[in-house]
Protein backbone atom coordinates (compact mmCIF):
# COMPACT_ATOMS: atom_id res chain seq x y z
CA UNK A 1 0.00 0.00 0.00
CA UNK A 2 1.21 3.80 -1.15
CA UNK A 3 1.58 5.66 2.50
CA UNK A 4 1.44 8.74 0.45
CA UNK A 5 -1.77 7.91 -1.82
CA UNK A 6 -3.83 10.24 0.50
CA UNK A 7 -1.40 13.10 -0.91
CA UNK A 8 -2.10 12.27 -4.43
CA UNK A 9 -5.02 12.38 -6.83
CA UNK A 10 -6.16 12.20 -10.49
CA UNK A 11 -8.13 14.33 -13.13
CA UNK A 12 -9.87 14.60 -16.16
CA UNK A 13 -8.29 17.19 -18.70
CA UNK A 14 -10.48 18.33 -21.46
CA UNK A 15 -7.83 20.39 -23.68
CA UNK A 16 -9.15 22.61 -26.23
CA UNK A 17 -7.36 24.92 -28.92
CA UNK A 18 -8.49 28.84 -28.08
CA UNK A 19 -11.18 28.29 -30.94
CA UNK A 20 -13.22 25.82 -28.42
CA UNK A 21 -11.82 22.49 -30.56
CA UNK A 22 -10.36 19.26 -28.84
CA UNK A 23 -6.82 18.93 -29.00
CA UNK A 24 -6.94 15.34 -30.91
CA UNK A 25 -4.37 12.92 -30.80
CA UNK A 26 -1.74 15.19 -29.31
CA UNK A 27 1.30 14.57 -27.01
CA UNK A 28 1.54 17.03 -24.51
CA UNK A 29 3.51 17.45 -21.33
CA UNK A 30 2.59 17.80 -17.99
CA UNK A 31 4.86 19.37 -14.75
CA UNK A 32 4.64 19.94 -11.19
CA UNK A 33 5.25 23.28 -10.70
CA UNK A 34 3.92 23.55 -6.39
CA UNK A 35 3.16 21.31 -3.67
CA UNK A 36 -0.15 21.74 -2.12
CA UNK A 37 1.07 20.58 0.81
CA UNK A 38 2.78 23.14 2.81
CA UNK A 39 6.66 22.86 3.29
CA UNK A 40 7.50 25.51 5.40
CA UNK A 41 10.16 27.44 7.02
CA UNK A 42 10.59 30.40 9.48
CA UNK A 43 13.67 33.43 8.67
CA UNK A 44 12.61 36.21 10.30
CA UNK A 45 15.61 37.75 8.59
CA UNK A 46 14.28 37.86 5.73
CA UNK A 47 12.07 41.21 7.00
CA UNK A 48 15.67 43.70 6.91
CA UNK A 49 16.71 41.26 3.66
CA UNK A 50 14.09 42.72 1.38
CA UNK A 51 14.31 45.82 2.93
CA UNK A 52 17.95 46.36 1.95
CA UNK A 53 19.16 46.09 5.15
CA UNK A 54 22.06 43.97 4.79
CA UNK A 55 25.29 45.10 3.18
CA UNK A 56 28.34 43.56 2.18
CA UNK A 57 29.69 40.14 2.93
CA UNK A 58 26.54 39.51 4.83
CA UNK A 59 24.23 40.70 1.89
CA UNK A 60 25.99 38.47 -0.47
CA UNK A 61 25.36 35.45 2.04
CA UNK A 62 21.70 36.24 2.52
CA UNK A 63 21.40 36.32 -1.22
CA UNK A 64 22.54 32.67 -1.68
CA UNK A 65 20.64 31.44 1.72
CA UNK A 66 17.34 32.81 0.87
CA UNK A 67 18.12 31.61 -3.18
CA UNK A 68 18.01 27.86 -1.81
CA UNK A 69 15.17 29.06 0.61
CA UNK A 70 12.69 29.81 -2.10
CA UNK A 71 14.16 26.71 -3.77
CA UNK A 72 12.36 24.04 -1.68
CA UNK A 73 9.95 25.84 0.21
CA UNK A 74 6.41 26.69 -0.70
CA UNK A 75 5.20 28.55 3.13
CA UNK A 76 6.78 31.05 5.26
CA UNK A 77 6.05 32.31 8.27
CA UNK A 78 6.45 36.33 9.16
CA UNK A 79 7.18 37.58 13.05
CA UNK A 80 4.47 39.85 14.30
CA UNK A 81 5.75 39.67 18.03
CA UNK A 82 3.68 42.71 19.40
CA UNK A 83 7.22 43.82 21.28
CA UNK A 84 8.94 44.32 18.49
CA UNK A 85 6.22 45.02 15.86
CA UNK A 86 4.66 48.28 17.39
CA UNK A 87 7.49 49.16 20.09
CA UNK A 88 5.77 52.63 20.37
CA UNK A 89 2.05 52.72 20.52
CA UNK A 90 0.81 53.94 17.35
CA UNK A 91 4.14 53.45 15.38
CA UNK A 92 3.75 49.72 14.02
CA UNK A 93 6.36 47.63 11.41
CA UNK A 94 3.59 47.43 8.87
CA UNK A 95 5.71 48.72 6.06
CA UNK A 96 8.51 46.67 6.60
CA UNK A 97 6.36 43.38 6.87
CA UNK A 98 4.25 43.88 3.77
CA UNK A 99 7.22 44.90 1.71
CA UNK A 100 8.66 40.68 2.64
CA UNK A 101 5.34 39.13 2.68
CA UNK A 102 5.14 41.05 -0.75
CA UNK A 103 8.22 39.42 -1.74
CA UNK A 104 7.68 36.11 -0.52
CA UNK A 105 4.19 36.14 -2.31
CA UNK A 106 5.64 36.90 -5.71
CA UNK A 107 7.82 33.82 -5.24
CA UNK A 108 4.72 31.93 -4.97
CA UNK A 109 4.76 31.23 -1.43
CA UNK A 110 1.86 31.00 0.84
CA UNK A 111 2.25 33.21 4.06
CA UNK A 112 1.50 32.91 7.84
CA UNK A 113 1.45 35.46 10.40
CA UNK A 114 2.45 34.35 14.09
CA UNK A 115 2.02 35.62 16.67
CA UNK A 116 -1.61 37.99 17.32
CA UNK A 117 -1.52 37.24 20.90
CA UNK A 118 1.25 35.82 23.27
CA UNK A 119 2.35 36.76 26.71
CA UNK A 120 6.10 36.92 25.96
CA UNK A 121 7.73 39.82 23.47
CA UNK A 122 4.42 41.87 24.24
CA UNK A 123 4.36 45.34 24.42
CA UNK A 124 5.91 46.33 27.86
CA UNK A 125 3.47 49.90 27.24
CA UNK A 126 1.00 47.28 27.86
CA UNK A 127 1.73 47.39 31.41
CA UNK A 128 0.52 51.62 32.20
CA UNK A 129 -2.90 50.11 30.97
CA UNK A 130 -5.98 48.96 33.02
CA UNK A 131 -6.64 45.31 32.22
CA UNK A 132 -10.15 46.27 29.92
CA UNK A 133 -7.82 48.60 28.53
CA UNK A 134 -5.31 46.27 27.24
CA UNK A 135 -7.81 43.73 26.23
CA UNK A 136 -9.69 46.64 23.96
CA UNK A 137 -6.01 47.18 22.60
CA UNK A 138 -5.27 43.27 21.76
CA UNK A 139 -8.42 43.12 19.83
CA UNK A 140 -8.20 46.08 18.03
CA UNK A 141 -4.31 44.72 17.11
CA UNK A 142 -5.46 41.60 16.34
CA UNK A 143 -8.12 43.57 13.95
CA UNK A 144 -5.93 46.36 12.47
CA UNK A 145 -3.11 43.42 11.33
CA UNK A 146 -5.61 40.26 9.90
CA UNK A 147 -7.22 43.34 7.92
CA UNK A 148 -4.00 45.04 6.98
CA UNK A 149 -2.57 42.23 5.73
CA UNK A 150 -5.45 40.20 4.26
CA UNK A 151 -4.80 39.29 0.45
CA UNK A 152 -1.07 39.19 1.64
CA UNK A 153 -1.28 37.16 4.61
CA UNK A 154 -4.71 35.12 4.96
CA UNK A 155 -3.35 32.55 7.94
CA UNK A 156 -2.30 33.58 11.75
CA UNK A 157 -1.42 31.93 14.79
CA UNK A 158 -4.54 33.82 16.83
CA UNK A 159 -3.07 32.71 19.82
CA UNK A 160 0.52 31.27 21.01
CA UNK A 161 0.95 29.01 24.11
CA UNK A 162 -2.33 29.91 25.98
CA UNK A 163 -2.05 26.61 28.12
CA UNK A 164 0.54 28.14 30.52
CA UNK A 165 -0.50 32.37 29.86
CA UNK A 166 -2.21 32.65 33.07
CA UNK A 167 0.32 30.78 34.96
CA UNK A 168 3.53 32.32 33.49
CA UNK A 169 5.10 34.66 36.20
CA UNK A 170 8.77 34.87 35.16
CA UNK A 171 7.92 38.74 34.48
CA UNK A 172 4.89 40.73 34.39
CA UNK A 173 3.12 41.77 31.21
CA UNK A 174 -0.21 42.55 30.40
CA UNK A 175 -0.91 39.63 27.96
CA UNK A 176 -1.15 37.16 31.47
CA UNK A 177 -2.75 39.97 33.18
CA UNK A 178 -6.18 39.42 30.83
CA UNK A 179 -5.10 36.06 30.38
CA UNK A 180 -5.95 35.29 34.05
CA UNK A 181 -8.78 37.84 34.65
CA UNK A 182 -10.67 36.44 31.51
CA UNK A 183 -9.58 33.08 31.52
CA UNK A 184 -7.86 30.63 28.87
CA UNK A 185 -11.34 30.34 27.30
CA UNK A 186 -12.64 33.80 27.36
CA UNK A 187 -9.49 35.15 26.02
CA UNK A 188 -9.43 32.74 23.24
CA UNK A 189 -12.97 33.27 22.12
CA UNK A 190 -12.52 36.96 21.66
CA UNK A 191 -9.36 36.83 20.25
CA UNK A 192 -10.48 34.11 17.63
CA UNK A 193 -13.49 36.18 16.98
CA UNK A 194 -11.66 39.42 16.50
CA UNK A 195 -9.81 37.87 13.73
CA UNK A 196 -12.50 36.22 12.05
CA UNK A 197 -13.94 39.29 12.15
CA UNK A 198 -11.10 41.05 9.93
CA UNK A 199 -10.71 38.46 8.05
CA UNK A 200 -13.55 36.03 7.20
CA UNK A 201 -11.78 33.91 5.03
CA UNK A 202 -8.40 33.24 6.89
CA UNK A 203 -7.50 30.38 8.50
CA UNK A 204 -6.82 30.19 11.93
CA UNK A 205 -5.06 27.97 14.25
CA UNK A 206 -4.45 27.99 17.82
CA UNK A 207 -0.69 26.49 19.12
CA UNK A 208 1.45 25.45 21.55
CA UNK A 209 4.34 23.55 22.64
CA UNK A 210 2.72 21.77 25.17
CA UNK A 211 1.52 18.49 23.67
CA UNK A 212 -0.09 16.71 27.06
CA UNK A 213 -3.52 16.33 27.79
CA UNK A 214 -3.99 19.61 28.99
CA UNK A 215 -3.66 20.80 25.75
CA UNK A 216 -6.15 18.14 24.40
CA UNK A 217 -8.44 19.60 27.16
CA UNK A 218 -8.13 22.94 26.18
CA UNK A 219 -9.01 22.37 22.55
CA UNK A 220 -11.81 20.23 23.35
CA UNK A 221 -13.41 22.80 25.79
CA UNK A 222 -12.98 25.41 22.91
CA UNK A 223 -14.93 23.27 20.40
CA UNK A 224 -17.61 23.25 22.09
CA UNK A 225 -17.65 26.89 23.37
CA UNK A 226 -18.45 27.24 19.47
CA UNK A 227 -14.90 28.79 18.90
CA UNK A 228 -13.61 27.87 15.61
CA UNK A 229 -10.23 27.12 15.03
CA UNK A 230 -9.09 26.04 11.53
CA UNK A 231 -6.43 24.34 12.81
CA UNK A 232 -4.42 23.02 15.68
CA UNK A 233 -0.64 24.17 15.97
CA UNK A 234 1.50 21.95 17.52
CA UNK A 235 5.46 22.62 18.34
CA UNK A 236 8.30 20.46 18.12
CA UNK A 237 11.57 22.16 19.38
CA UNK A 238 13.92 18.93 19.83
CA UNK A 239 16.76 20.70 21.56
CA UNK A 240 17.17 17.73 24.09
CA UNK A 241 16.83 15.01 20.95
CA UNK A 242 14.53 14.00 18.40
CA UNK A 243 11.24 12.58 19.81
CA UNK A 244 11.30 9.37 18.13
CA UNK A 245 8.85 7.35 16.19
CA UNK A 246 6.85 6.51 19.19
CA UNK A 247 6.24 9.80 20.51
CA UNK A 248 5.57 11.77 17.29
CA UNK A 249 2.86 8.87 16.06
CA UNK A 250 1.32 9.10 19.88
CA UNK A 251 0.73 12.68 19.27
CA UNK A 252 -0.34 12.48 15.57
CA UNK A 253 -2.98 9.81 17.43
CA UNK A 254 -4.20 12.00 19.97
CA UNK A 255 -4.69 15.23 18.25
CA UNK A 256 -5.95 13.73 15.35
CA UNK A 257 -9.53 12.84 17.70
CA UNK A 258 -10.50 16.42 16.30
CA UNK A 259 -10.49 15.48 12.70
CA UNK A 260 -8.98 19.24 12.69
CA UNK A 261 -5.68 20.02 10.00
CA UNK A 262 -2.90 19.62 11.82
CA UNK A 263 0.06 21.91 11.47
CA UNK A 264 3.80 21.04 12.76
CA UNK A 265 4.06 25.06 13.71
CA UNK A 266 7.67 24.91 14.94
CA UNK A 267 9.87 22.16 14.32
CA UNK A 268 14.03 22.64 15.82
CA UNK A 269 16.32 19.70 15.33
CA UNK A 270 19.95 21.20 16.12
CA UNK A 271 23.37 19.82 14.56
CA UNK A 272 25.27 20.34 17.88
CA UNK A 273 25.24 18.98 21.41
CA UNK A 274 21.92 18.48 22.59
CA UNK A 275 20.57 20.54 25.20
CA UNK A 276 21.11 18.77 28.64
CA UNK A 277 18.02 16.75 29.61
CA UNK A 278 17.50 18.32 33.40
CA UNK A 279 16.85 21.83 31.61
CA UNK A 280 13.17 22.54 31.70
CA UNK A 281 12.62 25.93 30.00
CA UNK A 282 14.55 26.06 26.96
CA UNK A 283 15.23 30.07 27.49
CA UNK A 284 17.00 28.95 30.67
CA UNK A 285 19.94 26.97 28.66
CA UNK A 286 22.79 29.56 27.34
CA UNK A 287 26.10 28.23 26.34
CA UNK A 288 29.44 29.74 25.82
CA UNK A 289 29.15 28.89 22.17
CA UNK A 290 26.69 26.08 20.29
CA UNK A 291 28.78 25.26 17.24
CA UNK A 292 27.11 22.96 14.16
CA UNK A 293 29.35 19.79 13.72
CA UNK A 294 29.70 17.71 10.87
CA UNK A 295 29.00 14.22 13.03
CA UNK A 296 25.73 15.78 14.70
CA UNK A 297 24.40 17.67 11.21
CA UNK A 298 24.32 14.16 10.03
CA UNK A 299 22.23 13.18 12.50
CA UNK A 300 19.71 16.15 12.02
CA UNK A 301 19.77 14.84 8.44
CA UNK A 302 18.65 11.46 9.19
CA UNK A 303 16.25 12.29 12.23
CA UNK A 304 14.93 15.19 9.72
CA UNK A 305 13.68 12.57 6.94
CA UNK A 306 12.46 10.81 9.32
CA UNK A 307 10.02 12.91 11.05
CA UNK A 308 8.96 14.34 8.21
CA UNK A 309 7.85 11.00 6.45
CA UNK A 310 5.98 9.85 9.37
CA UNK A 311 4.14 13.67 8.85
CA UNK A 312 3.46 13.34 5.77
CA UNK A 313 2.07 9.93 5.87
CA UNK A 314 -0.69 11.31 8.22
CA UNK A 315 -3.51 12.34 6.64
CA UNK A 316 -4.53 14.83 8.97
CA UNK A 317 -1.53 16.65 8.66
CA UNK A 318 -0.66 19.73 6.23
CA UNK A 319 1.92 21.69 6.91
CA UNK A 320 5.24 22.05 8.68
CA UNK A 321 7.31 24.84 9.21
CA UNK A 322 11.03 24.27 10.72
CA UNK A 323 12.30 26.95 12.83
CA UNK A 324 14.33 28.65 11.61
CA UNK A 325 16.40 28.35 8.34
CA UNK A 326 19.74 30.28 9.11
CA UNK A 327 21.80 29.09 12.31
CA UNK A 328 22.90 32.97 12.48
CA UNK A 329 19.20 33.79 13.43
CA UNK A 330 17.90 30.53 14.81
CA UNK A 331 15.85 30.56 18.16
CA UNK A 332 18.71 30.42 21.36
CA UNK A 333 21.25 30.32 19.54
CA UNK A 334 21.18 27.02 18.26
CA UNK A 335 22.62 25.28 15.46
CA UNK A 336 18.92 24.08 14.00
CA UNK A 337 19.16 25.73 10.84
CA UNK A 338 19.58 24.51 7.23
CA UNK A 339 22.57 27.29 6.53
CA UNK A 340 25.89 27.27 9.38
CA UNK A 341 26.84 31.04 10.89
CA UNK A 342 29.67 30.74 7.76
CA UNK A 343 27.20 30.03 5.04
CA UNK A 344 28.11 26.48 4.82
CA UNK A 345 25.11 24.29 3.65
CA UNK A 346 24.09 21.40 5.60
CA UNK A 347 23.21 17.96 4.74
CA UNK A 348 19.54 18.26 5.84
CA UNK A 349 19.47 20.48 2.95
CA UNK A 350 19.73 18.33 0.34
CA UNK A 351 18.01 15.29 2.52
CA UNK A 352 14.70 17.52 2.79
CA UNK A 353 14.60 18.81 -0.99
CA UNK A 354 15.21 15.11 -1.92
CA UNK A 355 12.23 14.11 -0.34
CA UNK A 356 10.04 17.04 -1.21
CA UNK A 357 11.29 17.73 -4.82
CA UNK A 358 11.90 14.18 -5.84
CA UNK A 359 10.09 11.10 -4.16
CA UNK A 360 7.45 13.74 -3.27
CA UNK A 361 7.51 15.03 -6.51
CA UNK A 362 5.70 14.28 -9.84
CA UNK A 363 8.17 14.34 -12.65
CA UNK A 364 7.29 15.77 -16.60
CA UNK A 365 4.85 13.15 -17.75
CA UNK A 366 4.11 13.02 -21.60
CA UNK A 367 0.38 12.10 -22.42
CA UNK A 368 -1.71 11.80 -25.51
CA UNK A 369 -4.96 13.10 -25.70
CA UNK A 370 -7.66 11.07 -27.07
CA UNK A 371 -9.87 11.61 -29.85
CA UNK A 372 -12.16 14.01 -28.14
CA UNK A 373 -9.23 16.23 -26.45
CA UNK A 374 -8.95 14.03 -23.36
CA UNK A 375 -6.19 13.07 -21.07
CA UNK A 376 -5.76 11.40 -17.76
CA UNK A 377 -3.56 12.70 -15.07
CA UNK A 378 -2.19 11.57 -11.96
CA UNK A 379 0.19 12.83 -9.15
CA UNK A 380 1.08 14.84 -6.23
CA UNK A 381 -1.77 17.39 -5.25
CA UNK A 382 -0.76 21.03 -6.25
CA UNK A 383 -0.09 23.24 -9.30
CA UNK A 384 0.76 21.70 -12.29
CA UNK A 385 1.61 23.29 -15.93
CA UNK A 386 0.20 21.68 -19.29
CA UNK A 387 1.98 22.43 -22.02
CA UNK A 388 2.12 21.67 -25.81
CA UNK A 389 4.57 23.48 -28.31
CA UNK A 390 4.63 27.14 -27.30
CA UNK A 391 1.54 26.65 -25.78
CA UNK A 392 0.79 26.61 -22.21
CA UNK A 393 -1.61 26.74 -19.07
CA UNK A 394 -2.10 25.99 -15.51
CA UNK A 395 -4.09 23.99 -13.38
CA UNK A 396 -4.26 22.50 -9.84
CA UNK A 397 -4.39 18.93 -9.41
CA UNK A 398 -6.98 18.78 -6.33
CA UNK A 399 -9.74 16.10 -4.51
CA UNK A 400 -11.68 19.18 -5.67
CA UNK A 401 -12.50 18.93 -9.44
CA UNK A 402 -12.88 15.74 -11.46
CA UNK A 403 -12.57 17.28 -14.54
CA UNK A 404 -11.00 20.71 -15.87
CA UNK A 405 -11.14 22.24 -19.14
CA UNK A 406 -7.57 23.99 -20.43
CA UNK A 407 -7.44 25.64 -23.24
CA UNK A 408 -3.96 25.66 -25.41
């Protein structure tokens, strides 16, 4: 049995010339040209890239890392950490962030916005606010950037790590402040509904790195509050080792209950020494130095593959995004990127495009339509290009349509 047949489907063509008559008899070719599945990947650097930030040496290497970024991946994800998007109240990075989700979009990826709400790298002006106050100014942030950026950006993580907001007291801020007065549920009810509100059409996902059964609880309590969330976020940061085929089908399993998409938000697997076991907030581990080394980026390789076949063999879920792309920008300092602080290329590189642009990939095919203009195609769901002499057109191969009319 295929694991992967769930990712693939079939369709009628019905090719025509422009004058409405069947292409008889006529070998044509057909090519992937984008998954529909989304391979993603989080470089917040990209933001002072495009904006011409970067000069130099350093301009040159961003050049070639984000060239084998838009390469293999088809989804990015864009920072909108309240902290650092709208320092000043008033003064948001709106500019700035549409001019890279602009630029991502024309290279034909499909963009996500994280996070609306969170209780850490919020706005410390938060805290000279009443707690009504800074609720009225989390919804109408949540509302000004789903509507700002809709068109651009039409998927958001409403709300980041809610499980532990009301319970987080390693500083004050005024996201736990609301958190706790209004409760996990109230607070993600209104900040669901404030998006959906600016946005009708987005999708909208709630996540977390906490994969227990409080987590479980949460979601199911939300569900049927009436709250809907598009899909369910879950985190994998695998500083202290990869989690192992046991563990990552166990939570496929139990998530999966929802019959809800299921997105792989935040996936880390470093190239370095792992982080010591005994440490049990990330944040609190901070090394000397974390260097990438050639015996451990193998390893990342092979654990990569790995958990993303098992992924991708579920049919529930339909995207993952690794965090983050570039070790010179990754989360703590780690070596979990794709790119070394020298520009050196890894080998999960070329393990992950092998999967997702070769055995995940459907290759030129060269048909013959029939008598009446017909043809028969099969493959990996997403965009594909028909073409035939200097002719050509697009169409997306999809559980969708059975049969699509192209005209050459």
């Amino acid at each position: 049995m295929d694991r992967y047949n769930h990712r693939k489907s079939q369709m009628l063509l019905k090719i025509t010339t422009a004058d409405g008559k069947p292409l008889k008899n006529a070998e044509i070719a057909v090519r992937q040209i984008k998954h529909k599945f989304l391979f993603g990947c989080a470089e917040f650097s990209v933001v002072p890239f495009v904006n011409g930030e970067f000069s130099g040496d350093f301009k040159e290497k961003a050049e070639m890392a984000f060239e084998k970024f838009v390469e293999l991946f088809n989804f990015a994800t864009l920072p909108f950490y309240w902290g650092r998007f709208e320092p000043v109240r008033g003064k948001p990075d709106t500019q700035r962030l549409k001019n890279a989700a602009q630029w991502l979009k024309n290279a034909g990826f499909v963009l996500k916005g994280h996070p609306l709400c969170w209780h850490t790298v919020t706005a410390d002006w938060l805290l000279e606010l009443t707690n009504d106050q800074i609720l009225e100014a989390q919804l109408m942030r949540i509302k000004r950037e789903v509507s700002d950026f809709a068109g651009l950006i039409d998927m958001w993580d409403v709300i980041n790590e809610v499980v532990i907001m009301p319970n987080f007291n390693k500083y004050d801020n005024g996201i736990t402040r609301i958190c706790k007065q209004f409760g996990r549920m109230g607070l993600v009810k209104m900040v669901f509904d404030a998006a959906r509100e600016a946005n009708p059409k987005a999708t909208l996902l709630i996540n977390d790195y906490i994969v227990s059964d409080a987590y479980e609880i949460l979601i199911e309590a939300l569900l049927d509050k009436g709250v809907k969330i598009d899909a369910i976020g879950i985190q994998s940061h695998m500083h202290q080792g990869f989690w192992g085929v046991e563990k990552t089908q166990e939570v496929l399993e139990r998530f999966s209950r929802f019959g809800l998409p299921l997105h792989f938000t935040e996936v880390t697997l470093i190239s370095g020494k792992l982080m010591p076991p005994y440490i049990k907030d990330l944040n609190d581990y901070k090394p000397e130095s974390w260097p990438s080394t050639i015996e451990c980026e193998e390893r990342q390789a092979m654990e990569a593959t790995l958990f993303y076949k098992i992924l991708f063999s579920h049919p529930l879920v339909e995207a993952i995004t690794w965090w983050n792309f570039i070790d010179t920008f990754a989360w703590l300092g780690a070596p979990a990127g794709f790119i070394t602080k020298d520009g050196r290329i890894k080998p999960i590189y070329d393990a992950l495009y092998n999967l997702i642009k070769n055995d995940w990939w459907t290759g030129t095919q060269t048909l013959v339509t029939d008598h009446d203009g017909f043809v028969r195609v099969s493959g990996f769901m997403g965009e594909y290009e028909v073409s035939f002499k200097d002719k050509k057109s697009k169409f997306t191969l999809d559980r969708k349509y059975e049969v699509a009319q192209i005209i050459l």
